[in-house]
C-alpha atoms as a PDB file:
ATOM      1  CA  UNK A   1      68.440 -29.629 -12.601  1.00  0.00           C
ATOM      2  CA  UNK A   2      68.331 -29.804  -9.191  1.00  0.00           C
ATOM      3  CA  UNK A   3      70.834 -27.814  -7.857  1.00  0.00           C
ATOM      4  CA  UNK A   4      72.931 -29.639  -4.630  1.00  0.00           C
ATOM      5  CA  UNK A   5      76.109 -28.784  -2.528  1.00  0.00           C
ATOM      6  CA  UNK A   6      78.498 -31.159  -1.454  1.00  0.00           C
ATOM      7  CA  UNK A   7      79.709 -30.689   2.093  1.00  0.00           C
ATOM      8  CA  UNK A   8      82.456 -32.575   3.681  1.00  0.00           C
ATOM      9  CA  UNK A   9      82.428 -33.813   7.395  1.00  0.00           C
ATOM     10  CA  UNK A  10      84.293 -36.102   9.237  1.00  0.00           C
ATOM     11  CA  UNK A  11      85.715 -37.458   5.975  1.00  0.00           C
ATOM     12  CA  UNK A  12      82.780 -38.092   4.275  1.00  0.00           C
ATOM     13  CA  UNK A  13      80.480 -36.033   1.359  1.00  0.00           C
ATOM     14  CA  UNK A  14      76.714 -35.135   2.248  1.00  0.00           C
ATOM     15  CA  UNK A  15      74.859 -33.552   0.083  1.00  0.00           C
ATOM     16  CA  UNK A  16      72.545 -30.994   1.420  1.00  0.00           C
ATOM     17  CA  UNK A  17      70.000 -28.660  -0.305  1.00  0.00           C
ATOM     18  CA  UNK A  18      71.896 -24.795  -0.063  1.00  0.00           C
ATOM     19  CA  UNK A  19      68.413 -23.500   0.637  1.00  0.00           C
ATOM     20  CA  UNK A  20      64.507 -23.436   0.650  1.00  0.00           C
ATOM     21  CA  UNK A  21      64.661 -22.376  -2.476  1.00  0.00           C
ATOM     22  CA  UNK A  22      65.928 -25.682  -3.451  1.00  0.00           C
ATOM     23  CA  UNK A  23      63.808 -27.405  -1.311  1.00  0.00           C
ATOM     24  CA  UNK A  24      61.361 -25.863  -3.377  1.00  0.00           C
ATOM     25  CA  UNK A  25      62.859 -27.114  -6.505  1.00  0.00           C
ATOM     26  CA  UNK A  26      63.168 -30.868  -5.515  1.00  0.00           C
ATOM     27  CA  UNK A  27      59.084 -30.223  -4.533  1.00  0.00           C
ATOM     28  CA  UNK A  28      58.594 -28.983  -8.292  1.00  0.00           C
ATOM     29  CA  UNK A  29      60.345 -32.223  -9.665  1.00  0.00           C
ATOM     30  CA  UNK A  30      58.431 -34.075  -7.652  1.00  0.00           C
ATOM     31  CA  UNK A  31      54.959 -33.256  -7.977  1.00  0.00           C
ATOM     32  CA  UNK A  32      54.845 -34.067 -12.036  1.00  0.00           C
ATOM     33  CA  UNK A  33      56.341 -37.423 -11.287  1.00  0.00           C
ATOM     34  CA  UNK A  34      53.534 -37.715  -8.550  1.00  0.00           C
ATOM     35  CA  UNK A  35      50.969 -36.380 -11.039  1.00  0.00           C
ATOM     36  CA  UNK A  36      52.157 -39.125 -13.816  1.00  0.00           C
ATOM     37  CA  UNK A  37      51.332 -41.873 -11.147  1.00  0.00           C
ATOM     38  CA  UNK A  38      55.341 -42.517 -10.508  1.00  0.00           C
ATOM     39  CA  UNK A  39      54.378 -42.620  -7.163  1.00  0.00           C
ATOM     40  CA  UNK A  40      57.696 -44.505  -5.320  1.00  0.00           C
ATOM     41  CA  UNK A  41      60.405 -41.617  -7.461  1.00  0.00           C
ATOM     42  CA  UNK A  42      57.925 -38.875  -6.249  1.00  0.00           C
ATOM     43  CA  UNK A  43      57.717 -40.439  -2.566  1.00  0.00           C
ATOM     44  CA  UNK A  44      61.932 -40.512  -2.344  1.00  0.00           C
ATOM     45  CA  UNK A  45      62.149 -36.919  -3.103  1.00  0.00           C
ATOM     46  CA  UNK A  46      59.433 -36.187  -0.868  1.00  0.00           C
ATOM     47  CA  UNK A  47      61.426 -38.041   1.843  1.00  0.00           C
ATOM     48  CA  UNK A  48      64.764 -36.131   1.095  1.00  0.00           C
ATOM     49  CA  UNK A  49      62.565 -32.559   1.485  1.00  0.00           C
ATOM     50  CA  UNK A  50      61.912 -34.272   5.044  1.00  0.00           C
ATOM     51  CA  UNK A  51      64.955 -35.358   5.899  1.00  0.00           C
ATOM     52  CA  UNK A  52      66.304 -31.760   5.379  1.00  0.00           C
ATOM     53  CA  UNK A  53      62.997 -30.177   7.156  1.00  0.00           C
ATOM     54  CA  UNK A  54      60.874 -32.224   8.856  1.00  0.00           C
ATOM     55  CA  UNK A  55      58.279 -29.695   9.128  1.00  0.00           C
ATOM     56  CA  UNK A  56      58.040 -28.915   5.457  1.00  0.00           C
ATOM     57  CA  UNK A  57      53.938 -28.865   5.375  1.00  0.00           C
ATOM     58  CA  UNK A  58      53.509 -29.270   1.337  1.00  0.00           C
ATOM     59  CA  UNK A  59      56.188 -32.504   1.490  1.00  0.00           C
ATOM     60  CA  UNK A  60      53.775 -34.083   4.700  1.00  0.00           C
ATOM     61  CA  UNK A  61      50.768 -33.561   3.223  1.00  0.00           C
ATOM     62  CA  UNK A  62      51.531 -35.156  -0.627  1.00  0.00           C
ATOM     63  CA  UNK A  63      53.487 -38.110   1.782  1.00  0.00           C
ATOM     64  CA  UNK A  64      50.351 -38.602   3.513  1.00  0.00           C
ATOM     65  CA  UNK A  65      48.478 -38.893  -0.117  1.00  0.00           C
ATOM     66  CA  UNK A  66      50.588 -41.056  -1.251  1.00  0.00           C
ATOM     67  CA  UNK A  67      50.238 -42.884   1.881  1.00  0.00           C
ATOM     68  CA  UNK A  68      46.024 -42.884   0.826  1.00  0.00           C
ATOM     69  CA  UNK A  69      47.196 -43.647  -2.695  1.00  0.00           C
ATOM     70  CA  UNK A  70      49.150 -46.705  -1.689  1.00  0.00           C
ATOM     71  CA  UNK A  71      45.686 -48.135   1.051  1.00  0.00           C
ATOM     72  CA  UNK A  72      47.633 -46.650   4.431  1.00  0.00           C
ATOM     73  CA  UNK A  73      45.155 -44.198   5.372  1.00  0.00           C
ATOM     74  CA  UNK A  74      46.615 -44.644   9.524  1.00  0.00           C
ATOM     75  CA  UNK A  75      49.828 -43.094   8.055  1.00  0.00           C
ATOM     76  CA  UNK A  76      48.053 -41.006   5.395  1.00  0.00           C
ATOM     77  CA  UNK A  77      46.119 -39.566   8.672  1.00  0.00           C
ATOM     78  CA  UNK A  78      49.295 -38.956  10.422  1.00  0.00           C
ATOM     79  CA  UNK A  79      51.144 -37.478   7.500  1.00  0.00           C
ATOM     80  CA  UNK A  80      48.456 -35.078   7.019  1.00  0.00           C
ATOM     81  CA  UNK A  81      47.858 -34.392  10.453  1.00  0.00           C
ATOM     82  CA  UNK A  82      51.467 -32.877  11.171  1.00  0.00           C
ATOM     83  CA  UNK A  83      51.156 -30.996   7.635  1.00  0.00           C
ATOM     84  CA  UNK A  84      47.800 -29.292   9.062  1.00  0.00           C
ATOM     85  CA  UNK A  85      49.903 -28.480  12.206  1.00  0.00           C
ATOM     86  CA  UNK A  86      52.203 -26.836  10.539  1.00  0.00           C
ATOM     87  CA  UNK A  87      49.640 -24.563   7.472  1.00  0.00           C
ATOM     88  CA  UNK A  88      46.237 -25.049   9.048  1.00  0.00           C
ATOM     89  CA  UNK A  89      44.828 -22.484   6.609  1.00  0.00           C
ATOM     90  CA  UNK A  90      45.348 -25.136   3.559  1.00  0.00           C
ATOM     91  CA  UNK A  91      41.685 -26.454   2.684  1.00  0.00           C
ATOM     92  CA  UNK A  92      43.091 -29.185   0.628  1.00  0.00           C
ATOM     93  CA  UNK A  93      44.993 -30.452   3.970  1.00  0.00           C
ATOM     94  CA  UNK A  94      41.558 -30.804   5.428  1.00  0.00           C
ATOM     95  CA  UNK A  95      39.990 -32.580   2.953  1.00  0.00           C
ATOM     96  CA  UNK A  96      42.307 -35.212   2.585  1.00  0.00           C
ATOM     97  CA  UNK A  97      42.281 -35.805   5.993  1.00  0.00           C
ATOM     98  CA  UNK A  98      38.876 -36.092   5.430  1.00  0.00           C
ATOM     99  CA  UNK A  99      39.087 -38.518   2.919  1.00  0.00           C
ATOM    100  CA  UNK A 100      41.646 -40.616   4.829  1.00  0.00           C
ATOM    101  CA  UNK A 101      39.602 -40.714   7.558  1.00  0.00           C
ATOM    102  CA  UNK A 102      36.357 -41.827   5.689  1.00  0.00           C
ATOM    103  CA  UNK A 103      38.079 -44.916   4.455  1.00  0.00           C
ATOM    104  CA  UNK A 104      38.683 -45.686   8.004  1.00  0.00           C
ATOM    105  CA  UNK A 105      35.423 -45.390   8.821  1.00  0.00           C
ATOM    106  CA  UNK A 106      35.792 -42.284  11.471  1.00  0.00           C
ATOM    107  CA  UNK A 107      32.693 -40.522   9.760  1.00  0.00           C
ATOM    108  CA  UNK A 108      32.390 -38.366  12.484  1.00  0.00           C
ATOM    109  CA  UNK A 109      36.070 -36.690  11.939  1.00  0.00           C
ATOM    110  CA  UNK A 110      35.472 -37.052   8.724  1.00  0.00           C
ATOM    111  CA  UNK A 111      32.511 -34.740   9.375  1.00  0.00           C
ATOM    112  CA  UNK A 112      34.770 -32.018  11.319  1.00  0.00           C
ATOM    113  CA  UNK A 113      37.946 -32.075   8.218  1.00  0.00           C
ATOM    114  CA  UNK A 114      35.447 -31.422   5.292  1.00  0.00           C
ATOM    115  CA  UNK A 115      33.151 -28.489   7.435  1.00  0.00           C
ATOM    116  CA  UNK A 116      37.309 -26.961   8.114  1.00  0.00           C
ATOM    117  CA  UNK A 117      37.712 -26.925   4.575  1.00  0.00           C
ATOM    118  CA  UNK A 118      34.922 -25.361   3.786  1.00  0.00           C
ATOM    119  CA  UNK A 119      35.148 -22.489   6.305  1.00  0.00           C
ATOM    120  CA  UNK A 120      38.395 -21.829   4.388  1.00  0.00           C
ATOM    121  CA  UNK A 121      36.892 -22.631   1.373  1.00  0.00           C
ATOM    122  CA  UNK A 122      32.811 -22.079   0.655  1.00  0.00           C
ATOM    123  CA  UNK A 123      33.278 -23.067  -3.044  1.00  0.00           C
ATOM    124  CA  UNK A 124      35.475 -26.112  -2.582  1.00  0.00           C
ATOM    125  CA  UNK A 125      32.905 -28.787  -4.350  1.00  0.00           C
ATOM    126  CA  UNK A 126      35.277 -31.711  -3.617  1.00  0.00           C
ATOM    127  CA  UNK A 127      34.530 -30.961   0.258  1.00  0.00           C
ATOM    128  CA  UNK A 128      30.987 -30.699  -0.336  1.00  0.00           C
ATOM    129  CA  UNK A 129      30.259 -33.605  -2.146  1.00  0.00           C
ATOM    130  CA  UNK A 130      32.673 -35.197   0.496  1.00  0.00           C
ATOM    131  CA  UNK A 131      31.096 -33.803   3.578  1.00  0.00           C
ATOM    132  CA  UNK A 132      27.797 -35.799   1.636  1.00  0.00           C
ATOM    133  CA  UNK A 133      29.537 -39.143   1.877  1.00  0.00           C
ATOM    134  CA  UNK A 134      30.390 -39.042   5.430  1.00  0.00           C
ATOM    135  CA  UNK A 135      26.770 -37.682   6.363  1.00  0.00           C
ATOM    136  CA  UNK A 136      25.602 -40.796   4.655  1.00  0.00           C
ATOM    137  CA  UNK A 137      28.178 -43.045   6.427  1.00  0.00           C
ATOM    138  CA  UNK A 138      26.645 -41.536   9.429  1.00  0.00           C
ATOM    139  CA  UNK A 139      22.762 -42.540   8.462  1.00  0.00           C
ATOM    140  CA  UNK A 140      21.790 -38.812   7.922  1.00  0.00           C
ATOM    141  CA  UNK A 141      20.500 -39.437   4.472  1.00  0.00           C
ATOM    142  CA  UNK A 142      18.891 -35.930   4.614  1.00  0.00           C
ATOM    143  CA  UNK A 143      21.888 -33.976   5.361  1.00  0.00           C
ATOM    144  CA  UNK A 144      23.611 -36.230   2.252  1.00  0.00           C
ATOM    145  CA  UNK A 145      21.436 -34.963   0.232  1.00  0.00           C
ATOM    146  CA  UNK A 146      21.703 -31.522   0.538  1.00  0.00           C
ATOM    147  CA  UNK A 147      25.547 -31.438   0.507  1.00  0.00           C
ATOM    148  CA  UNK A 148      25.616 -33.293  -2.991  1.00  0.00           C
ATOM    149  CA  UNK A 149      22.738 -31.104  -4.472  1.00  0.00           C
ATOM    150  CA  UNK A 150      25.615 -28.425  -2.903  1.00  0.00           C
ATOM    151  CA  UNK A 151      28.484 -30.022  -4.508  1.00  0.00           C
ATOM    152  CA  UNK A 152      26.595 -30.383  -7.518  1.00  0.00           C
ATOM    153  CA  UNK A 153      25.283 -26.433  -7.647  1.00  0.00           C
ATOM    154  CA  UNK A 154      29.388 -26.093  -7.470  1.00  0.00           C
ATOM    155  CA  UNK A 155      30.360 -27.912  -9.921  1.00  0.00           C
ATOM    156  CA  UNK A 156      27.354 -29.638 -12.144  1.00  0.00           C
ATOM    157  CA  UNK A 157      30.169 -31.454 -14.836  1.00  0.00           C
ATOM    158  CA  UNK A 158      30.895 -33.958 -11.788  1.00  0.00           C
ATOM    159  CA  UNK A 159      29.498 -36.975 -12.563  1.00  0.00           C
ATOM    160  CA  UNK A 160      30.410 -38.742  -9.075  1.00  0.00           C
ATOM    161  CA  UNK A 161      28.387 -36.383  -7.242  1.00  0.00           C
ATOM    162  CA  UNK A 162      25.109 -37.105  -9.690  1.00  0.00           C
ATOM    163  CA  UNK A 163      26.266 -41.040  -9.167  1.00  0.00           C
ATOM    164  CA  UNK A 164      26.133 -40.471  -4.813  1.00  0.00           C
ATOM    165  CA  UNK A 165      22.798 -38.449  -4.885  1.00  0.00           C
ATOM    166  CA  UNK A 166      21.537 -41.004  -6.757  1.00  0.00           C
ATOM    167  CA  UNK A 167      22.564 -44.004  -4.757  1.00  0.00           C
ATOM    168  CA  UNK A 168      20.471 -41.753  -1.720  1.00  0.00           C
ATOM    169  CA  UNK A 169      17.183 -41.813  -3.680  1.00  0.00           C
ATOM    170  CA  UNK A 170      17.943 -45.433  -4.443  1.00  0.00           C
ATOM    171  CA  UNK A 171      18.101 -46.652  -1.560  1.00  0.00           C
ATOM    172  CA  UNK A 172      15.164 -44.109  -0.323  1.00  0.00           C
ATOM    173  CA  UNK A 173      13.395 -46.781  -3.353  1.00  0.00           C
ATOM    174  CA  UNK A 174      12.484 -43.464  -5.029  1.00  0.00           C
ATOM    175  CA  UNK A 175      13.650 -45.108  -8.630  1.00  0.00           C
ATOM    176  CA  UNK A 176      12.821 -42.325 -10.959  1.00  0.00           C
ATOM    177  CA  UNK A 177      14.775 -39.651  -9.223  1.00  0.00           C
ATOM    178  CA  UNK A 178      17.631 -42.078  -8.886  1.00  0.00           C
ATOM    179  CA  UNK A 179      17.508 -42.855 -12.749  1.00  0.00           C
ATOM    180  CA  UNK A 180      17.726 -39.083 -13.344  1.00  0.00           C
ATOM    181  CA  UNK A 181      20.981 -38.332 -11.659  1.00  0.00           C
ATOM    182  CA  UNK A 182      22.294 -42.027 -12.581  1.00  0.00           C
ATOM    183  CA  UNK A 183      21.185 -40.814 -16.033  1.00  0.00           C
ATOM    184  CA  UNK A 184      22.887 -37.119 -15.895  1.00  0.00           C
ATOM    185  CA  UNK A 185      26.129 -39.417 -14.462  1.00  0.00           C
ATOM    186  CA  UNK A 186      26.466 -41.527 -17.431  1.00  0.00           C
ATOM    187  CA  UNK A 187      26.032 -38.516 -19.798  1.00  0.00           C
ATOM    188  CA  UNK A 188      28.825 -36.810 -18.363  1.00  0.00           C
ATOM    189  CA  UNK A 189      30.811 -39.357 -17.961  1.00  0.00           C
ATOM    190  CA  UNK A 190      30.215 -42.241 -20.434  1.00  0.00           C
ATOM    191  CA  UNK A 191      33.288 -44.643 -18.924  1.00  0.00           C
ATOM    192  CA  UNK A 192      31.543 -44.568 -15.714  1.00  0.00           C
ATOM    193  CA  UNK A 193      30.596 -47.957 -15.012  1.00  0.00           C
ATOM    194  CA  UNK A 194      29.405 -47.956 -11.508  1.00  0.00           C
ATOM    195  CA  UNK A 195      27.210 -45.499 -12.737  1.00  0.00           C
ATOM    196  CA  UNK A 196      25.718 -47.675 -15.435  1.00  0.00           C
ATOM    197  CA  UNK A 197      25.400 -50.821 -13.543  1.00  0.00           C
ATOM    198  CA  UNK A 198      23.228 -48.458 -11.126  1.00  0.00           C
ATOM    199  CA  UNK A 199      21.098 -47.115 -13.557  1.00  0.00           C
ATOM    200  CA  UNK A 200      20.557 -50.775 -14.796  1.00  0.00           C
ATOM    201  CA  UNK A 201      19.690 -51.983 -11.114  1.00  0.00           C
ATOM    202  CA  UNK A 202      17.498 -49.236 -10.908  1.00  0.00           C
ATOM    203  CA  UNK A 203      15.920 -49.495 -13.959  1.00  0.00           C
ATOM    204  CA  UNK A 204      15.009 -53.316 -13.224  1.00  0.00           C
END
């Protein structure tokens, strides 16, 4: 249970959290509920962590994801933005900004957020195979390439990052490396249906 104080002032109650301790245990109630996909109860107690300390960088940063969660990727970007300000050291900061920003299109950000998190973090796949899709949304097919072969090396159960390097050879029109990785997607991940309407494409 959460544990609150009730302070009085000016005839009325407020309740406060006595420390950052609690602040700390209204984050650990939250997160689960985030986690479960009960996005709007984890979003409130991620606002009350706020409202006590507005600089609390763990409650801006999951704000701004549920921000991306919910489409808003301007207020995901800002959310995230102030959390970097405050922990700049936090590679998952900068790849969420990253992400953010490549559904907005700003490839070239995107670019700078996922080569931050990797200088933090060398074996972070997620920013790899990230730092891929904004290379591509940039043209620089080569450069995609070798950051999801990257990604990949990290972590070779990902079937998203087979799925993207294939969709580079694809549209390269080199078909049987594309059927490989769309191949290698769909056998490690046998719900993926992007994957298999790919192969089927590039089977045809």
């Amino acid at each position: 249970m959460i544990n609150l104080k009730k302070k009085k002032k000016s005839g009325e109650n407020h309740i406060t959290p006595d420390s950052s301790q609690d602040l700390q245990s209204i984050l650990g109630a939250a997160v689960p509920l985030h986690r479960s996909g009960n996005i709007s109860a984890a979003d409130a107690l991620y606002s009350r962590i706020l409202s006590v300390d507005p600089d609390h960088a763990d409650a801006l940063h999951l704000s701004g994801l549920i921000a991306f969660q919910r489409g808003d990727n301007r207020l995901a970007v800002e959310y995230i933005g102030k959390a970097i300000s405050r922990n700049p050291s936090a590679p998952l900061y900068h790849s969420n900004m990253g992400s953010a920003l490549l559904n907005l299109d700003e490839y070239e950000k995107a670019v700078d957020c996922f080569e931050e998190a990797i200088s933090l973090d060398p074996d972070y796949a997620d920013a790899w195979g990230n730092l891929g899709n904004a290379f591509r949304g940039l043209g620089r097919l080569n450069d995609a390439v070798d950051h999801y072969r990257k990604a990949i090396s990290l972590n070779p159960a990902n079937a998203v990052f087979h799925n993207n390097l294939a969709n580079i050879y694809k549209a390269e029109g080199d078909f049987g490396k594309a059927a490989d990785y769309y191949h290698k997607a769909v056998s490690l991940n046998t719900d993926f249906a992007e994957a298999y309407l790919n192969l089927g494409s590039t089977l045809y």
